[in-house]
PDB file of N, CA and C in Angstrom:
ATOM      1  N   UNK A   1      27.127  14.904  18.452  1.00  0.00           N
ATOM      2  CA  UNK A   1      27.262  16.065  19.288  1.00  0.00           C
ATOM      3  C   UNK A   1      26.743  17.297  18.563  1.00  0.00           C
ATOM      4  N   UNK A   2      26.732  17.442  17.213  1.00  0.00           N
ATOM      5  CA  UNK A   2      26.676  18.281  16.467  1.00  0.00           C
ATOM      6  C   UNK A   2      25.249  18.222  16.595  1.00  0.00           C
ATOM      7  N   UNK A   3      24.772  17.520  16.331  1.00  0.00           N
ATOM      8  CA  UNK A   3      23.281  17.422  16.496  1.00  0.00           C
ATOM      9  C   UNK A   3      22.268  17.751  17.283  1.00  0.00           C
ATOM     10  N   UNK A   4      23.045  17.733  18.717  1.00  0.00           N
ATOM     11  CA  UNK A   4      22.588  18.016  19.714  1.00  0.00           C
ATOM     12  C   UNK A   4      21.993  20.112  19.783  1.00  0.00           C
ATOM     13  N   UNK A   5      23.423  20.384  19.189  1.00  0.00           N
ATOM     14  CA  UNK A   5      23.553  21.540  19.256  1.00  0.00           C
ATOM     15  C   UNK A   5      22.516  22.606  18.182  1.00  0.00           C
ATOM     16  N   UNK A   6      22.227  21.607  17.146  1.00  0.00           N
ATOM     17  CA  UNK A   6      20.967  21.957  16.075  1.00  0.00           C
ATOM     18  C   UNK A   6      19.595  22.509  16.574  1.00  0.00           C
ATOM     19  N   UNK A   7      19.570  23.393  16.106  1.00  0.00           N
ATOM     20  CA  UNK A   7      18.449  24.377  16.818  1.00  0.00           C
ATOM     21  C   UNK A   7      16.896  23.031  15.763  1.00  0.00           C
ATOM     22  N   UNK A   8      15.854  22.899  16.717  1.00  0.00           N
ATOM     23  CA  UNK A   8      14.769  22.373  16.168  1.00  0.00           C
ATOM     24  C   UNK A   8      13.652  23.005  15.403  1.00  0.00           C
ATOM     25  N   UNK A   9      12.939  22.355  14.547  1.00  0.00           N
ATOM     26  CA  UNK A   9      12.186  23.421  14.193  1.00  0.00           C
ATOM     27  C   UNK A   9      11.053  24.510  14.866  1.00  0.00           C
ATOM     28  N   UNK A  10      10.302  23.886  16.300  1.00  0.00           N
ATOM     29  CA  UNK A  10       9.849  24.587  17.020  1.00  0.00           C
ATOM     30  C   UNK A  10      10.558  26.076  17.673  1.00  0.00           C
ATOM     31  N   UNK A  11      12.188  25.835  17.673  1.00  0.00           N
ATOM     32  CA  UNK A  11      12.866  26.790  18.163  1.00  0.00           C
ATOM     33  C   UNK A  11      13.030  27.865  16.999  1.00  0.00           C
ATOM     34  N   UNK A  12      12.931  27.608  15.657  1.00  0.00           N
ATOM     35  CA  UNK A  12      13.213  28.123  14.547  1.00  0.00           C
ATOM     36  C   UNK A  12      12.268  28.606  13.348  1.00  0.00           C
ATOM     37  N   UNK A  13      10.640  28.507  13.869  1.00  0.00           N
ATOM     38  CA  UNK A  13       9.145  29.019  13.209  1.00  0.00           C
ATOM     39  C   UNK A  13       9.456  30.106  13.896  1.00  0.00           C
ATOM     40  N   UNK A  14       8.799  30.979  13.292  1.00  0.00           N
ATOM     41  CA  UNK A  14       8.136  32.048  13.839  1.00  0.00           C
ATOM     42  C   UNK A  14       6.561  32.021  14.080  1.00  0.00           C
ATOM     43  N   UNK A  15       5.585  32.194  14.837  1.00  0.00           N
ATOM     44  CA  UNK A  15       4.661  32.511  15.291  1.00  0.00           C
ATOM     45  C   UNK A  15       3.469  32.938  13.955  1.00  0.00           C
ATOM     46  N   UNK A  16       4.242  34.465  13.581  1.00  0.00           N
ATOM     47  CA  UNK A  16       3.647  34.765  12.007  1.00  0.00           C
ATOM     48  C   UNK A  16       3.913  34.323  11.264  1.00  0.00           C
ATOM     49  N   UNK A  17       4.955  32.947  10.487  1.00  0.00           N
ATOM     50  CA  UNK A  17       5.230  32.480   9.869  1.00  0.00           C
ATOM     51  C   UNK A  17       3.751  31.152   9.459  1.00  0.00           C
ATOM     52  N   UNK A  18       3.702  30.536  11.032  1.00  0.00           N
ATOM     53  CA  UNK A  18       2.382  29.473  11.296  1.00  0.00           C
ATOM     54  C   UNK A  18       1.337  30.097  11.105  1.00  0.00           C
ATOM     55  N   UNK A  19       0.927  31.148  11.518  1.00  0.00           N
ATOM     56  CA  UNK A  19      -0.278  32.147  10.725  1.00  0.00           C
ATOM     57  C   UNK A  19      -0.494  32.351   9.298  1.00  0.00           C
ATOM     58  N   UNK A  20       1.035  32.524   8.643  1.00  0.00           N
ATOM     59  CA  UNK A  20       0.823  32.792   7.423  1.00  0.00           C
ATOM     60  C   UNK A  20       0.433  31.235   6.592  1.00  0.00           C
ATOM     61  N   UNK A  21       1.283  30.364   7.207  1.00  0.00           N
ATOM     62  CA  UNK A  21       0.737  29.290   6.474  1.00  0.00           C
ATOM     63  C   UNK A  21      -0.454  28.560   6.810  1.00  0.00           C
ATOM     64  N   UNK A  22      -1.376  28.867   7.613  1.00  0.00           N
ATOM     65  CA  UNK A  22      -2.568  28.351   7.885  1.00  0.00           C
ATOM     66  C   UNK A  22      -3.871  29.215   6.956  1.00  0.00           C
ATOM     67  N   UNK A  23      -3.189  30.346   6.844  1.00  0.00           N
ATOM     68  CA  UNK A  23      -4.093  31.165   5.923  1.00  0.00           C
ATOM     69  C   UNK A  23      -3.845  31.111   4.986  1.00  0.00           C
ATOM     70  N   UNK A  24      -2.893  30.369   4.158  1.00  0.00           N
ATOM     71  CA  UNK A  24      -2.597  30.237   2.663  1.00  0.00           C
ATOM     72  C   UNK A  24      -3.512  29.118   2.817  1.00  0.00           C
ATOM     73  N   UNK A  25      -3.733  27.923   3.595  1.00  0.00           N
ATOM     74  CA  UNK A  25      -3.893  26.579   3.441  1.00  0.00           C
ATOM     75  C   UNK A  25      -5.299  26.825   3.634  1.00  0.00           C
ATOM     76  N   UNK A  26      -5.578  27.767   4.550  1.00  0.00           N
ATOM     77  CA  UNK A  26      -7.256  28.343   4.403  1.00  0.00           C
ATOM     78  C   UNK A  26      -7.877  28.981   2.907  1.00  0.00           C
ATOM     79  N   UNK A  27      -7.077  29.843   2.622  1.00  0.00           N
ATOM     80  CA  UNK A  27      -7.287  30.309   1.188  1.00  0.00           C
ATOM     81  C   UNK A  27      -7.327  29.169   0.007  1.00  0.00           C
ATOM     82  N   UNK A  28      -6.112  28.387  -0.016  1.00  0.00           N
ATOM     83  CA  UNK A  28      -6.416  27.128  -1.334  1.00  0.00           C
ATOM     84  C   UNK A  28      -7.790  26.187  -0.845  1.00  0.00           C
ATOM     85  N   UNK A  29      -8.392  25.589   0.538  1.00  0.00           N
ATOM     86  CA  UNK A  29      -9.279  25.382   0.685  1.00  0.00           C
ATOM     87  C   UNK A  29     -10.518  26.221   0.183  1.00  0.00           C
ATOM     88  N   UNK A  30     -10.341  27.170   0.125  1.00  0.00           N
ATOM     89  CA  UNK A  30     -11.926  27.864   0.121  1.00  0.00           C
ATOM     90  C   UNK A  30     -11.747  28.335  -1.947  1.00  0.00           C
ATOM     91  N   UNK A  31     -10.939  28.186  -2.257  1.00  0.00           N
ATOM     92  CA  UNK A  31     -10.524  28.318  -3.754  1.00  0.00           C
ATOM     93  C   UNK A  31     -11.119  27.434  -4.138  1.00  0.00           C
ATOM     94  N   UNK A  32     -10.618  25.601  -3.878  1.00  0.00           N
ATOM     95  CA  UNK A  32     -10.977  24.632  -4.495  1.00  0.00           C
ATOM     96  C   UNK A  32     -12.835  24.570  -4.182  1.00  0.00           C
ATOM     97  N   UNK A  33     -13.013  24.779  -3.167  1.00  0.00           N
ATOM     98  CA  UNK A  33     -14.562  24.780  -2.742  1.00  0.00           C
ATOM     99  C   UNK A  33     -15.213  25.220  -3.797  1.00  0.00           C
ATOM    100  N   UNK A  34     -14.840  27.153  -3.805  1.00  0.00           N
ATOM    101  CA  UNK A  34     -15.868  27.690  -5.119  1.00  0.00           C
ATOM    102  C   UNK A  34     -15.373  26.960  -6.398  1.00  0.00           C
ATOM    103  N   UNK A  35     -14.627  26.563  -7.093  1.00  0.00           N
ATOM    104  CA  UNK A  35     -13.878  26.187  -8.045  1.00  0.00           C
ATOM    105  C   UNK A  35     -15.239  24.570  -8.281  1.00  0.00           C
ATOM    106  N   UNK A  36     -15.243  24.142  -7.543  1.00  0.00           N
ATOM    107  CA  UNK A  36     -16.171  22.606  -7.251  1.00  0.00           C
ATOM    108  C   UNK A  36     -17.472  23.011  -7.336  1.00  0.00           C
ATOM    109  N   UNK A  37     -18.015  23.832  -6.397  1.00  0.00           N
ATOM    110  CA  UNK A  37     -19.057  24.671  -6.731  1.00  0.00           C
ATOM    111  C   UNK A  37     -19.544  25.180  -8.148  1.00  0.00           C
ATOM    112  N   UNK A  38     -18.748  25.801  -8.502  1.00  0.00           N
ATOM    113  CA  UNK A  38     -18.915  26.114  -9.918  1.00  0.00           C
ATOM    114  C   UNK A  38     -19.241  25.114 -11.194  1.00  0.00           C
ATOM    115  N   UNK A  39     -18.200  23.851 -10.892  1.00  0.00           N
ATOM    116  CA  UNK A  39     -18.309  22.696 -11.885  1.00  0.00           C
ATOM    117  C   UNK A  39     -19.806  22.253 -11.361  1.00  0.00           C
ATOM    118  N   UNK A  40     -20.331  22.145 -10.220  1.00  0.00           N
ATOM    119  CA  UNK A  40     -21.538  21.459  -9.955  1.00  0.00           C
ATOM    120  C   UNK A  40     -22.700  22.360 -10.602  1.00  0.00           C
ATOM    121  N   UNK A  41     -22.788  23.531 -10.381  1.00  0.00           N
ATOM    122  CA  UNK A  41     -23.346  24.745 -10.632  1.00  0.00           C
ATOM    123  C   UNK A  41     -23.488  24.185 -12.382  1.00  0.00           C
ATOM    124  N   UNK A  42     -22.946  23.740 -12.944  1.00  0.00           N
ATOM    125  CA  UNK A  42     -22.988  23.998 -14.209  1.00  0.00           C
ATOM    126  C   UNK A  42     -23.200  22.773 -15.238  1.00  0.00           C
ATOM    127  N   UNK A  43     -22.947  21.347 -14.015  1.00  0.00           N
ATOM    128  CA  UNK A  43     -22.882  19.956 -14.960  1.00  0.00           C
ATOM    129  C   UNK A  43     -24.040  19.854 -13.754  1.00  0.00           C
ATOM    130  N   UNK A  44     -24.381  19.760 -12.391  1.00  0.00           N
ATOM    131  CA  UNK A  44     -24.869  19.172 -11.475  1.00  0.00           C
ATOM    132  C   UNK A  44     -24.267  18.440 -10.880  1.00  0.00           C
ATOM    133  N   UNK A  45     -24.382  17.683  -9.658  1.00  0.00           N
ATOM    134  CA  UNK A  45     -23.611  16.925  -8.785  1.00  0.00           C
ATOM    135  C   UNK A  45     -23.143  16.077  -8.999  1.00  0.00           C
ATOM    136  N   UNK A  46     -22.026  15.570  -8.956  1.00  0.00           N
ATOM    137  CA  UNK A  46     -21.159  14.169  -9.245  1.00  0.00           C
ATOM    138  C   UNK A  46     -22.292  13.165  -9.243  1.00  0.00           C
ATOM    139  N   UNK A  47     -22.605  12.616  -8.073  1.00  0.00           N
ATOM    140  CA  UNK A  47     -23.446  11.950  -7.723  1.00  0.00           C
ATOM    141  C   UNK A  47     -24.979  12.125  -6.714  1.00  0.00           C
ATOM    142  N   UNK A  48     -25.778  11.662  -6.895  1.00  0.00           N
ATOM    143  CA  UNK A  48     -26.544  11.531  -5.934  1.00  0.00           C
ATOM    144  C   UNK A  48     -26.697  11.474  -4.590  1.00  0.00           C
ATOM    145  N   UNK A  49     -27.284  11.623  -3.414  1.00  0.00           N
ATOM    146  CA  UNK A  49     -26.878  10.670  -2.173  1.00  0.00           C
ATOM    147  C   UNK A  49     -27.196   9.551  -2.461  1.00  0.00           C
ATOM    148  N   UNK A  50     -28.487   8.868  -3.435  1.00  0.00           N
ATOM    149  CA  UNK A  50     -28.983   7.699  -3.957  1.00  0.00           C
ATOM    150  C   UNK A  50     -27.665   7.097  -4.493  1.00  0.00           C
ATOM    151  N   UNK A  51     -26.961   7.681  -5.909  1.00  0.00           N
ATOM    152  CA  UNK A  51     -26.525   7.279  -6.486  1.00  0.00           C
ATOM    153  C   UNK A  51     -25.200   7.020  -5.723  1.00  0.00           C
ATOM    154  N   UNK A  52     -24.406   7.772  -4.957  1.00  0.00           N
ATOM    155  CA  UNK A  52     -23.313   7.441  -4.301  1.00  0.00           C
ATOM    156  C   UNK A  52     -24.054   6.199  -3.394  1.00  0.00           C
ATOM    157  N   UNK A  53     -24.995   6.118  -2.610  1.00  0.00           N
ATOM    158  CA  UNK A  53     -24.974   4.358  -1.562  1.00  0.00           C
ATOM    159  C   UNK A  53     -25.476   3.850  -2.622  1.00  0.00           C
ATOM    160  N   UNK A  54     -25.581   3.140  -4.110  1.00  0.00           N
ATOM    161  CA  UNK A  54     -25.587   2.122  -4.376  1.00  0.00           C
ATOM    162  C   UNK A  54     -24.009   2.049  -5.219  1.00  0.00           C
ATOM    163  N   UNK A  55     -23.470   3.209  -5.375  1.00  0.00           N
ATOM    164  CA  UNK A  55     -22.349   3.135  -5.445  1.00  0.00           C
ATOM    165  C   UNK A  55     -21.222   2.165  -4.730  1.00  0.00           C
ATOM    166  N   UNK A  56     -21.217   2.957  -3.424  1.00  0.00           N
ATOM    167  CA  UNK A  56     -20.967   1.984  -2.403  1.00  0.00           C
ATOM    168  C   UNK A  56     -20.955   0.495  -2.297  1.00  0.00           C
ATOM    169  N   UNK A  57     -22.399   0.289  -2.197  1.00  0.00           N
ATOM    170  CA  UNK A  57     -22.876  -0.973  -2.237  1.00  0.00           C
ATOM    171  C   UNK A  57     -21.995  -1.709  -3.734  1.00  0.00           C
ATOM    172  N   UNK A  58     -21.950  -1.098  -4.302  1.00  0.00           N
ATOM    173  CA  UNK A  58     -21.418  -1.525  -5.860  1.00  0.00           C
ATOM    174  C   UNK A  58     -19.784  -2.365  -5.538  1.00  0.00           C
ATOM    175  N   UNK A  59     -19.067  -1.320  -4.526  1.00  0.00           N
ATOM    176  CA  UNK A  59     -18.019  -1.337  -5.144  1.00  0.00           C
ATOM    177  C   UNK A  59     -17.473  -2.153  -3.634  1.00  0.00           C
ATOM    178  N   UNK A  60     -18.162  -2.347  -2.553  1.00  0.00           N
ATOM    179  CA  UNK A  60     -18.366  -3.078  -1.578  1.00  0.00           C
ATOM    180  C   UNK A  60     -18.392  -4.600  -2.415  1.00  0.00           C
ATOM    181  N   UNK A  61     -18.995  -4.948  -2.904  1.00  0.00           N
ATOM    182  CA  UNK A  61     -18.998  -6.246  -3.521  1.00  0.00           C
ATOM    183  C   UNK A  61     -18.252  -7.017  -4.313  1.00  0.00           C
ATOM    184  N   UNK A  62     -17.584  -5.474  -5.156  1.00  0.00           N
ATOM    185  CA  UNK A  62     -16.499  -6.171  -6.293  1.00  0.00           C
ATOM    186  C   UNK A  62     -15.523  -6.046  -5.223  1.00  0.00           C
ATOM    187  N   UNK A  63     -15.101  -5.450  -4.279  1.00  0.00           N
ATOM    188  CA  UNK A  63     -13.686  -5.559  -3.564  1.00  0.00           C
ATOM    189  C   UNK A  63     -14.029  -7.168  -2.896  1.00  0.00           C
ATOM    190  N   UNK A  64     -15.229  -7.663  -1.969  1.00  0.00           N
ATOM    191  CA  UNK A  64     -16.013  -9.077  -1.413  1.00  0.00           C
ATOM    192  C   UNK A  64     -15.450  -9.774  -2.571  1.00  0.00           C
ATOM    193  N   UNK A  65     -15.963  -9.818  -3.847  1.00  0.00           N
ATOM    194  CA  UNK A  65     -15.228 -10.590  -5.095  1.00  0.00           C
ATOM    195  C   UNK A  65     -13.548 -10.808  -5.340  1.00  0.00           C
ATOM    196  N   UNK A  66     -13.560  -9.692  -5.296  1.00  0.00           N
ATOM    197  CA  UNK A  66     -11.820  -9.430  -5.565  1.00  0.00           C
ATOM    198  C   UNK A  66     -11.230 -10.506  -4.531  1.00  0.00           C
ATOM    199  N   UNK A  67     -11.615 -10.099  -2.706  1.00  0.00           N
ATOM    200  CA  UNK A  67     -10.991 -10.875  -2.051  1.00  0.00           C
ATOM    201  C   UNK A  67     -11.627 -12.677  -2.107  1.00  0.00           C
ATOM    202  N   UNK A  68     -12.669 -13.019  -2.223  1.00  0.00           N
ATOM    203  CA  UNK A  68     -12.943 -14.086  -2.332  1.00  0.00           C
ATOM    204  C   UNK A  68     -11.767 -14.727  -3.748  1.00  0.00           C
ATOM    205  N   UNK A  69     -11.758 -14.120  -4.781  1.00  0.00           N
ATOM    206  CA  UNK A  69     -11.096 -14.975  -5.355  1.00  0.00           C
ATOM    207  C   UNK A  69      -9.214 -14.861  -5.142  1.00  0.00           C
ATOM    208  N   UNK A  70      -8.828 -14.136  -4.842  1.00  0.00           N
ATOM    209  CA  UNK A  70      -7.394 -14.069  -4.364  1.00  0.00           C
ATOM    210  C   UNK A  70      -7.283 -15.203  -3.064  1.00  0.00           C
ATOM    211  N   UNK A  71      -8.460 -15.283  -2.179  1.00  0.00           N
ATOM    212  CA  UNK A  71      -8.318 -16.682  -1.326  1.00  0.00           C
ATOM    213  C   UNK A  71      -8.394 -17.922  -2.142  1.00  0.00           C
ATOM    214  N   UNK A  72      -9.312 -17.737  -3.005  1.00  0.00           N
ATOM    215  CA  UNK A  72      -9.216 -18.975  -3.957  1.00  0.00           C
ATOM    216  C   UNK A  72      -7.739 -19.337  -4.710  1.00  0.00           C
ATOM    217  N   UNK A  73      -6.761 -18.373  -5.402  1.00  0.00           N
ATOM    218  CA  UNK A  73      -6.097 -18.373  -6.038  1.00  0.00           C
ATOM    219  C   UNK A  73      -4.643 -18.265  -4.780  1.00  0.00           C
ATOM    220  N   UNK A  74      -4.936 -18.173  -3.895  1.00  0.00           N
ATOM    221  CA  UNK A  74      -3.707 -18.645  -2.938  1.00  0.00           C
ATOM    222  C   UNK A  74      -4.236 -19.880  -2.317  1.00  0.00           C
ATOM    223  N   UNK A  75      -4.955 -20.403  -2.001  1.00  0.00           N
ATOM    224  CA  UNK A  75      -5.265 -21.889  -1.296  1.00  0.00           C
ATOM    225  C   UNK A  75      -5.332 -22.885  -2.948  1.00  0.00           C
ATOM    226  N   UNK A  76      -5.135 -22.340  -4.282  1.00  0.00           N
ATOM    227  CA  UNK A  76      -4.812 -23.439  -5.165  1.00  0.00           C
ATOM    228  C   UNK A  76      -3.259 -23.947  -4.986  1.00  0.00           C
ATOM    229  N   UNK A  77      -2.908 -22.675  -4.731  1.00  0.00           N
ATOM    230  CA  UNK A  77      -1.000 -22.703  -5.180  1.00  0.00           C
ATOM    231  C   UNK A  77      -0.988 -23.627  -3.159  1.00  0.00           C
ATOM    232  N   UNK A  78      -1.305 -23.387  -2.005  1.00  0.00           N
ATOM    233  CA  UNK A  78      -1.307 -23.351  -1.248  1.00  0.00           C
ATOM    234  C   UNK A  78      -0.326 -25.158  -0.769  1.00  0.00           C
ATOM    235  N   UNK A  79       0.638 -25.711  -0.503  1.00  0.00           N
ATOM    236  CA  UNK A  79       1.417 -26.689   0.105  1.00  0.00           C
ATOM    237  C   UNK A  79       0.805 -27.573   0.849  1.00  0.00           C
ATOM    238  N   UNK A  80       0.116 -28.639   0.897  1.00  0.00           N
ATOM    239  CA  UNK A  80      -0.304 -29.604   1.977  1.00  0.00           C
ATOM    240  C   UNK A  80       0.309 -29.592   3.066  1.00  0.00           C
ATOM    241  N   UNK A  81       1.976 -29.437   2.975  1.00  0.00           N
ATOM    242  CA  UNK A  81       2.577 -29.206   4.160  1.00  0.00           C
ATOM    243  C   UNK A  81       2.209 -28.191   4.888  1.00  0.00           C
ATOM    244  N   UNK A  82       1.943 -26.623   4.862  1.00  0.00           N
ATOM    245  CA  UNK A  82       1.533 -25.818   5.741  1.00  0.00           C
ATOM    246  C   UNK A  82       0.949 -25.790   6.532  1.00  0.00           C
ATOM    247  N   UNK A  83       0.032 -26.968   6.424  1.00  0.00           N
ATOM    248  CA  UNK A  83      -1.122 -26.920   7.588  1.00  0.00           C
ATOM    249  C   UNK A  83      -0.258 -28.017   8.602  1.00  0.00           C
ATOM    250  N   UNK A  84       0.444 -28.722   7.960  1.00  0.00           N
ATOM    251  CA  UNK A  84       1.209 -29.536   8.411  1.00  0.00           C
ATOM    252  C   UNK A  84       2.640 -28.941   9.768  1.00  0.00           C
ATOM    253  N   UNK A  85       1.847 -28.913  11.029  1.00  0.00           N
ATOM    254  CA  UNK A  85       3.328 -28.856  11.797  1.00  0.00           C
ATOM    255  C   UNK A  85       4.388 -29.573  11.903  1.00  0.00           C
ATOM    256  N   UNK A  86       4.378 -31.080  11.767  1.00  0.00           N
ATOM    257  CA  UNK A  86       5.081 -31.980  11.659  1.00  0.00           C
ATOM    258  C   UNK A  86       5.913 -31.754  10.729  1.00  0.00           C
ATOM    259  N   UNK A  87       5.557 -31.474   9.258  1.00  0.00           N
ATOM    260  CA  UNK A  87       6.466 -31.289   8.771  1.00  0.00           C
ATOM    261  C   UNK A  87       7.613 -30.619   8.228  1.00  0.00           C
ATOM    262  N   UNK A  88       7.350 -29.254   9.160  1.00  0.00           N
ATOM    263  CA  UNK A  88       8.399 -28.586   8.925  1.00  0.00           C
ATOM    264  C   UNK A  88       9.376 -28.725  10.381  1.00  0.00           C
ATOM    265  N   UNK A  89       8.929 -29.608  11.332  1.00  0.00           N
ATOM    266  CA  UNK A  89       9.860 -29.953  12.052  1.00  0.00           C
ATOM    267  C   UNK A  89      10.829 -30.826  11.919  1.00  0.00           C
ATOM    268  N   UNK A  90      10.935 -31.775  10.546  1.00  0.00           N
ATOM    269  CA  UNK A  90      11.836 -32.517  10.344  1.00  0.00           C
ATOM    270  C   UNK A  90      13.020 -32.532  10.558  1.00  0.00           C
ATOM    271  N   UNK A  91      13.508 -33.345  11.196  1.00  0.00           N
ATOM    272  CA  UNK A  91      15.180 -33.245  11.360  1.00  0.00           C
ATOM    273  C   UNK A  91      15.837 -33.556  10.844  1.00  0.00           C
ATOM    274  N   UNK A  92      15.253 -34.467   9.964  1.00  0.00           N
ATOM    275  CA  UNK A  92      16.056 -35.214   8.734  1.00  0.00           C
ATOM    276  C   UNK A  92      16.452 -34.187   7.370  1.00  0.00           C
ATOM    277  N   UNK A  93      15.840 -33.388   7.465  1.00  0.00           N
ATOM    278  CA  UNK A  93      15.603 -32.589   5.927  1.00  0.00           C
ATOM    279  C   UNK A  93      16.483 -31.143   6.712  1.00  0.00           C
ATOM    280  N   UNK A  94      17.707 -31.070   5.661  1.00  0.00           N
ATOM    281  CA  UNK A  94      18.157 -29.909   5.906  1.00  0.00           C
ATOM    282  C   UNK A  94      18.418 -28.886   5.242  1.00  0.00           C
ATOM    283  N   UNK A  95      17.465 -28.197   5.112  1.00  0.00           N
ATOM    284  CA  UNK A  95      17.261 -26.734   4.203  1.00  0.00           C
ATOM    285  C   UNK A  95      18.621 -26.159   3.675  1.00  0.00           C
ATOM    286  N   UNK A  96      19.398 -26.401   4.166  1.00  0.00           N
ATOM    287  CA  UNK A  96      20.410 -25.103   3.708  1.00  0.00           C
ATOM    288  C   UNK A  96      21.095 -25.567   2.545  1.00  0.00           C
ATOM    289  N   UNK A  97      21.428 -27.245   2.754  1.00  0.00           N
ATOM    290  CA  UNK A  97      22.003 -28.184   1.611  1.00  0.00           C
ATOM    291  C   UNK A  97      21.035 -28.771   0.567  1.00  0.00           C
ATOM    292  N   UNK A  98      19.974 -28.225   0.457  1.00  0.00           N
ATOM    293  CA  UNK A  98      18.866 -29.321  -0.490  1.00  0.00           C
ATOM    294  C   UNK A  98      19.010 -28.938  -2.069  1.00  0.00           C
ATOM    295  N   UNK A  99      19.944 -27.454  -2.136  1.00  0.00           N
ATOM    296  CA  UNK A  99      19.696 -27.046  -3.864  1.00  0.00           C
ATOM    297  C   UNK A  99      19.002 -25.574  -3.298  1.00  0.00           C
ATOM    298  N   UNK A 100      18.201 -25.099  -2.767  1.00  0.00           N
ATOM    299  CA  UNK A 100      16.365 -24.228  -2.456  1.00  0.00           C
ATOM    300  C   UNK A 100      16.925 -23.502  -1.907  1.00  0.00           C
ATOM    301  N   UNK A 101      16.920 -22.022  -1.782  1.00  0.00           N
ATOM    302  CA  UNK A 101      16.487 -21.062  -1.100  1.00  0.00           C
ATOM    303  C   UNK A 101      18.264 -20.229  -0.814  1.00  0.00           C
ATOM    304  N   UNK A 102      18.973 -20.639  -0.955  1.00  0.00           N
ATOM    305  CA  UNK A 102      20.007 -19.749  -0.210  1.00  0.00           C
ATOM    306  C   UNK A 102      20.687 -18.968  -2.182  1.00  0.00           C
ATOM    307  N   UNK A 103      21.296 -17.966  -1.180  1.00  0.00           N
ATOM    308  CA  UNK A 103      21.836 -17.064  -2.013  1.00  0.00           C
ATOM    309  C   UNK A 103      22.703 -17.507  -3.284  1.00  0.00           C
ATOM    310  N   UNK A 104      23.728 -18.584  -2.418  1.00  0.00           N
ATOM    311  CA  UNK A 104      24.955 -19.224  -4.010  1.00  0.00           C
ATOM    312  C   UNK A 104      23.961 -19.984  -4.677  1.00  0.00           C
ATOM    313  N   UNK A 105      23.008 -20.848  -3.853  1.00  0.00           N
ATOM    314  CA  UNK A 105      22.124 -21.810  -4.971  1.00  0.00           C
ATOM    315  C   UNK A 105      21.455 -21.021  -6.074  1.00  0.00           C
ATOM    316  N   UNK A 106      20.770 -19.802  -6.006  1.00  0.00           N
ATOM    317  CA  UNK A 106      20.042 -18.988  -6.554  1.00  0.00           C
ATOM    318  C   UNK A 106      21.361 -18.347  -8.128  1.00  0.00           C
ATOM    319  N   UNK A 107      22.590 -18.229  -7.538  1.00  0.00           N
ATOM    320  CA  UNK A 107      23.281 -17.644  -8.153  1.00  0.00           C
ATOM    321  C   UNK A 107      24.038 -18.965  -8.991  1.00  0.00           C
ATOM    322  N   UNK A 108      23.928 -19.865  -8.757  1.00  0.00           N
ATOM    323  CA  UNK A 108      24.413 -20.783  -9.647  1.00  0.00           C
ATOM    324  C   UNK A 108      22.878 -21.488 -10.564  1.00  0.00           C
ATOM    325  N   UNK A 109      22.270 -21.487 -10.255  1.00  0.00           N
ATOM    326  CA  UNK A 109      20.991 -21.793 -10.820  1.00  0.00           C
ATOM    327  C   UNK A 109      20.694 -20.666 -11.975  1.00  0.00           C
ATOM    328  N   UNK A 110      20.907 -19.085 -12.162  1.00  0.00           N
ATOM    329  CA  UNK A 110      20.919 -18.423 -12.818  1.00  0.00           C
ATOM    330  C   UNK A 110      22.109 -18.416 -13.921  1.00  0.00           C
ATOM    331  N   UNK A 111      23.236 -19.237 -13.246  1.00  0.00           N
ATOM    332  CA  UNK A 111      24.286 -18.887 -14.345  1.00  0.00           C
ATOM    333  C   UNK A 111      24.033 -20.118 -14.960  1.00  0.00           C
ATOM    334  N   UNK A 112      23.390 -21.102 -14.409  1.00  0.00           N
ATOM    335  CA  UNK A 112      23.643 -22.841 -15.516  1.00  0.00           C
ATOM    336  C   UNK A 112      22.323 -23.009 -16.259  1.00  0.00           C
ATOM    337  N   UNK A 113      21.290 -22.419 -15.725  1.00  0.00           N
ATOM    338  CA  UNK A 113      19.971 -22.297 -16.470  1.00  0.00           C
ATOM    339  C   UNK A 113      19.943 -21.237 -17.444  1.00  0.00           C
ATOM    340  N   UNK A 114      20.186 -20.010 -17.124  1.00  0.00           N
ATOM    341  CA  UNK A 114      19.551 -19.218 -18.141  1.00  0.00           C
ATOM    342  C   UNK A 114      20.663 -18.636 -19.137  1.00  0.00           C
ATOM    343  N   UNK A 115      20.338 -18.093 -20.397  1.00  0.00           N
ATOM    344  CA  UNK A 115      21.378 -18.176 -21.501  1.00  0.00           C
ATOM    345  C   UNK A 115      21.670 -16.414 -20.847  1.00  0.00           C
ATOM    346  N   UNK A 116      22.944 -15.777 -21.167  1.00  0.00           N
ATOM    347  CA  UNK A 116      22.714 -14.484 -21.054  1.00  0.00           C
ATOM    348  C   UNK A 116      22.619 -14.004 -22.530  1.00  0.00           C
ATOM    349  N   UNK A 117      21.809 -13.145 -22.349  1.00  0.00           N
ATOM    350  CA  UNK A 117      21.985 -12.103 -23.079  1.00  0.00           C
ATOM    351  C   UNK A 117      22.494 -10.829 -23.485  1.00  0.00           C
TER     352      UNK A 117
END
């Protein structure tokens, strides 16, 4: 109820307030500009237009790499069963009792396996 009664922020800007902050946000824009300007002015341009598209092209390929081998390195680890529908329909096999996956198994498996320290 209380909430209701909370004035929003549209009800609670002021008009010159949104002015003032569009012209601060105009001003740090046009700061960093000459500021960039200046570093170029004085080393030359980061890059090329040449040199940025083979850039591109560069880094287009190692990400193509990157993902080609992360498919490789999940279809090694990857279960014969997955592709398998049959077998996760089993009725015989009941997950909750096998030892795998639930919370006390996890918590007794940590206290009989590992030493504490």
């Amino acid at each position: 109820m209380m909430n209701d009664m909370m004035p929003t922020i549209e009800e609670t800007i002021d008009m010159n307030d949104i002015a003032q902050h569009e012209h601060e946000q105009w001003l740090r824009e046009c700061e960093r500009e000459e500021h960039w300007e200046a570093i170029e002015a004085t080393h030359g341009p980061l890059l090329t237009a040449a040199e940025w598209k083979q850039h591109t092209i560069d880094m287009d390929q190692i990400i193509a790499e990157a993902d080609a081998a992360w498919a490789d390195f999940e279809n090694a680890f990857k279960c014969d069963e997955d592709d398998d529908e049959d077998a996760w329909a089993d009725d015989d096999h009941d997950s909750m009792n096998d030892g795998h996956g639930t919370l006390a198994d996890d918590a007794w498996h940590d206290a009989h396996e590992f030493p504490e320290w």
